[in-house]
Protein backbone atom coordinates (compact mmCIF):
# COMPACT_ATOMS: atom_id res chain seq x y z
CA UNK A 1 6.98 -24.20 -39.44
CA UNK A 2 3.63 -24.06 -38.73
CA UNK A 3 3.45 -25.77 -35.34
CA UNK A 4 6.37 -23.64 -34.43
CA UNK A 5 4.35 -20.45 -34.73
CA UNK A 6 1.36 -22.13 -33.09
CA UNK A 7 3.08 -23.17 -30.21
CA UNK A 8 4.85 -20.00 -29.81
CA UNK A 9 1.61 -17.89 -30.41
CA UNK A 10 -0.02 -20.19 -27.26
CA UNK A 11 2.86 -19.94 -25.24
CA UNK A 12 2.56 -16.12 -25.57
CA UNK A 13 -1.24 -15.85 -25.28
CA UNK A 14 -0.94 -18.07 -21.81
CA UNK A 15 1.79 -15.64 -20.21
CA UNK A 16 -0.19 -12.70 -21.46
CA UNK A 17 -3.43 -14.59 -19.43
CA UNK A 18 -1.12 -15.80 -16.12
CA UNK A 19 0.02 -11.95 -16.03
CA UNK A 20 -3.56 -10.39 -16.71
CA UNK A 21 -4.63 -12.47 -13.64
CA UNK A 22 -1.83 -12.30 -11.54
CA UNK A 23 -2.03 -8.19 -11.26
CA UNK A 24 -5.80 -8.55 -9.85
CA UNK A 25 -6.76 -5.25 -12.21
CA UNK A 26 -4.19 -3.64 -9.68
CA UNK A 27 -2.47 -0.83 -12.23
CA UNK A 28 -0.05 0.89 -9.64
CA UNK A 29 0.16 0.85 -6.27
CA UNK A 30 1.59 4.89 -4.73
CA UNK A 31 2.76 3.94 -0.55
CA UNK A 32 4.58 6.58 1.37
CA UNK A 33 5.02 7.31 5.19
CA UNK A 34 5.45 9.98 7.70
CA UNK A 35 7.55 9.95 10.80
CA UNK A 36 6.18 12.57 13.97
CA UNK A 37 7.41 13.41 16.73
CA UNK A 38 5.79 15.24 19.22
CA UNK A 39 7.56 18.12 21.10
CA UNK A 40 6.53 17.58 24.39
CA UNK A 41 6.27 13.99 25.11
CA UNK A 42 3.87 13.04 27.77
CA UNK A 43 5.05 10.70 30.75
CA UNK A 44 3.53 9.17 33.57
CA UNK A 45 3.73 9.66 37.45
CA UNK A 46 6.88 7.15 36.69
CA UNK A 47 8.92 9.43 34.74
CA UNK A 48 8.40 6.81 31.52
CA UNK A 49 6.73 8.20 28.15
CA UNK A 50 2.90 7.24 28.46
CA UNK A 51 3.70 6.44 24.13
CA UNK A 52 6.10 4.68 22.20
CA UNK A 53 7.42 7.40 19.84
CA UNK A 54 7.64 8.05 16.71
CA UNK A 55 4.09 7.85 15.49
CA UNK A 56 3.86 6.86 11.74
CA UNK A 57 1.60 7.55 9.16
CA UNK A 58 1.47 5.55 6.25
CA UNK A 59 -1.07 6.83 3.02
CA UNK A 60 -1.17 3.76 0.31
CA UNK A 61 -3.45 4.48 -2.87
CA UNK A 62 -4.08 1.82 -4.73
CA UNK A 63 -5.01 2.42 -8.72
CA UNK A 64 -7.11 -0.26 -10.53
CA UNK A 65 -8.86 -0.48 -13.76
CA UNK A 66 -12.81 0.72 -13.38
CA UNK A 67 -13.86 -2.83 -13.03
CA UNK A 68 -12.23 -4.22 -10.37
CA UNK A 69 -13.64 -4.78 -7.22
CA UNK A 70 -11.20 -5.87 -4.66
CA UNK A 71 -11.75 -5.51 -0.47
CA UNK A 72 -8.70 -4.84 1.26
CA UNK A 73 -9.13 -6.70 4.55
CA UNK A 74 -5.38 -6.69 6.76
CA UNK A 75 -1.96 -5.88 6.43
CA UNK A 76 1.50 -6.37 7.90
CA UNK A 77 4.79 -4.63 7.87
CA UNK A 78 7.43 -5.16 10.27
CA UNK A 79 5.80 -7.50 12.57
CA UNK A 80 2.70 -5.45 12.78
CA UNK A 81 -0.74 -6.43 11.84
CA UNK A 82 -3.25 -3.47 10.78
CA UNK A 83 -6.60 -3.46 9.36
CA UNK A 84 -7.76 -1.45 6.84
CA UNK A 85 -10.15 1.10 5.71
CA UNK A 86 -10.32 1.48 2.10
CA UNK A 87 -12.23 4.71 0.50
CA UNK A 88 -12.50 6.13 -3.19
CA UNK A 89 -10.79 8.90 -3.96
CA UNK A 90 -12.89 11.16 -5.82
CA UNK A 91 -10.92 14.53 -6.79
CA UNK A 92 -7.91 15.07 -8.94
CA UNK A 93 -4.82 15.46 -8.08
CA UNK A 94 -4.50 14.13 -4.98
CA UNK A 95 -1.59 16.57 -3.17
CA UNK A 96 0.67 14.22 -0.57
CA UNK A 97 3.00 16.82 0.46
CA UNK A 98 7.07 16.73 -0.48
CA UNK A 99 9.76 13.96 -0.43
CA UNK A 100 12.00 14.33 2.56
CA UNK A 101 15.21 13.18 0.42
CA UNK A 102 14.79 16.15 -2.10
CA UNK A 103 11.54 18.24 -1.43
CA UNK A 104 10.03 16.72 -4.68
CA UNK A 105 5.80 17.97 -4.80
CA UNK A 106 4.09 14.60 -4.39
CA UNK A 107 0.72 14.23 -6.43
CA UNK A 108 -1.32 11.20 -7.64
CA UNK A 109 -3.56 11.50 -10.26
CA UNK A 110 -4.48 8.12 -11.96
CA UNK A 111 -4.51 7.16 -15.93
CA UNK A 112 -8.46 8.37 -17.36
CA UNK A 113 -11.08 5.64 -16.47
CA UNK A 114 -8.92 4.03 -13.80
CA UNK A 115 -9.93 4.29 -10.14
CA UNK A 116 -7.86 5.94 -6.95
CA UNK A 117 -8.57 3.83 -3.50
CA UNK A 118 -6.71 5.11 -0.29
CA UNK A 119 -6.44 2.59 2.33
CA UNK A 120 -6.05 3.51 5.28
CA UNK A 121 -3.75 1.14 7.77
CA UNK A 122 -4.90 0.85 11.49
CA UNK A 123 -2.75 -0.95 13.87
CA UNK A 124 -4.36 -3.81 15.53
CA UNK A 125 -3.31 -4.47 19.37
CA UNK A 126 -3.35 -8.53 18.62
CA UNK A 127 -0.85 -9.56 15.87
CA UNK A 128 -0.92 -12.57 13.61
CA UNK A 129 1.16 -14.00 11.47
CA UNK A 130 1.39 -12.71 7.72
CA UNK A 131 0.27 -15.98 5.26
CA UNK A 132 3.34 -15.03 2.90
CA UNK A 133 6.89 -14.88 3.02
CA UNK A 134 7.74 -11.00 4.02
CA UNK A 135 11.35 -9.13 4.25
CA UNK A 136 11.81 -6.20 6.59
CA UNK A 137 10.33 -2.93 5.72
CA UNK A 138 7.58 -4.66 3.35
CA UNK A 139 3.94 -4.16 3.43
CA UNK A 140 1.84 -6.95 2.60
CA UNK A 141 -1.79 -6.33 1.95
CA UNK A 142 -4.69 -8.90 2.07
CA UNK A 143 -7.24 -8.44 -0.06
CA UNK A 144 -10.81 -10.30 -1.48
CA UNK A 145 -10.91 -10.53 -5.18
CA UNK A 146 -14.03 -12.48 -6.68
CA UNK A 147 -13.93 -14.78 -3.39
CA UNK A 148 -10.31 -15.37 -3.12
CA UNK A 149 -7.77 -14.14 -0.91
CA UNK A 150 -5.19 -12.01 -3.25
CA UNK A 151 -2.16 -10.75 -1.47
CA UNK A 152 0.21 -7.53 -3.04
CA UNK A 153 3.13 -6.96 -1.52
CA UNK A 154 4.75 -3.46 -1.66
CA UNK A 155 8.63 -3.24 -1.61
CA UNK A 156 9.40 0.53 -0.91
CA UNK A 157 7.36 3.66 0.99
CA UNK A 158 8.80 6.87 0.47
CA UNK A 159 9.06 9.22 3.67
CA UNK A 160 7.08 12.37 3.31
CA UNK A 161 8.60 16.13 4.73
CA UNK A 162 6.84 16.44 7.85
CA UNK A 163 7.68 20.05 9.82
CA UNK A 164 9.44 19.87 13.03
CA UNK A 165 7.91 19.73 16.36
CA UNK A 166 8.45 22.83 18.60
């Protein structure tokens, strides 16, 4: 009976350890995207638009315990590569805006002690190809954590309101 509870207790206490590394300190990751269109769209002496259009946003905020220390270096969505700028976000709540399904008020404001990172994605004119397996409409971002490459892959953005062009 004995060994039964000892090998169960180890069995649970390695899981526990796999998960605890696996998540990288990550806590929750908040990704959501807006869509713009100008009004007016510029062309050239051809007739053709100067820009391919719609221009999207995308605002990820990544929540980790106080500890971690991860640098977010690329990421790819949709064939796309981007790099990224990553910056601490220092004041609470951060206000996004609304959902465009239902108008919902958007605001992040992380668990007490944890830290709020915004990283911001900027497209890259030469693409390469993402190290992991991705499915349309993912985002997979590349990070460094204590010298290794650590990848977190984000299933779903939610599209912000944005106000109509004129």
């Amino acid at each position: 009976m004995k060994i039964k509870f000892t090998f169960l207790f180890a069995g649970l206490l390695l899981s526990a350890a796999t998960f605890s590394q696996t998540s990288y300190g990550i806590k929750k990751v908040y990704a959501y995207y807006e869509e713009h269109m100008p009004g007016n769209i510029p062309v050239g002496e051809d007739g053709k638009p100067l820009k391919k259009y719609p221009t999207i946003t995308h605002h990820i905020f990544v929540e980790t315990t106080s500890k971690t220390k991860i640098t977010w270096k690329t990421a790819w969505k949709d064939g796309k590569t981007y790099s990224i700028s990553t910056t601490q976000v220092t004041q609470f709540p951060v206000a996004l805006g609304k959902k465009k399904t239902n108008e919902e008020e958007i605001t992040i404001n992380p668990s007490k002690g944890n830290k709020l990172w915004q990283l911001q994605l900027n497209a890259q004119q030469k693409t390469t190809k993402c190290p992991v397996k991705i499915k349309a409409g993912e985002i997979i971002l590349q990070g460094l954590y204590n010298g290794k490459n650590i990848y977190k892959k984000i299933d779903k953005e939610i599209e912000l309101y944005v106000i109509p062009s004129v």
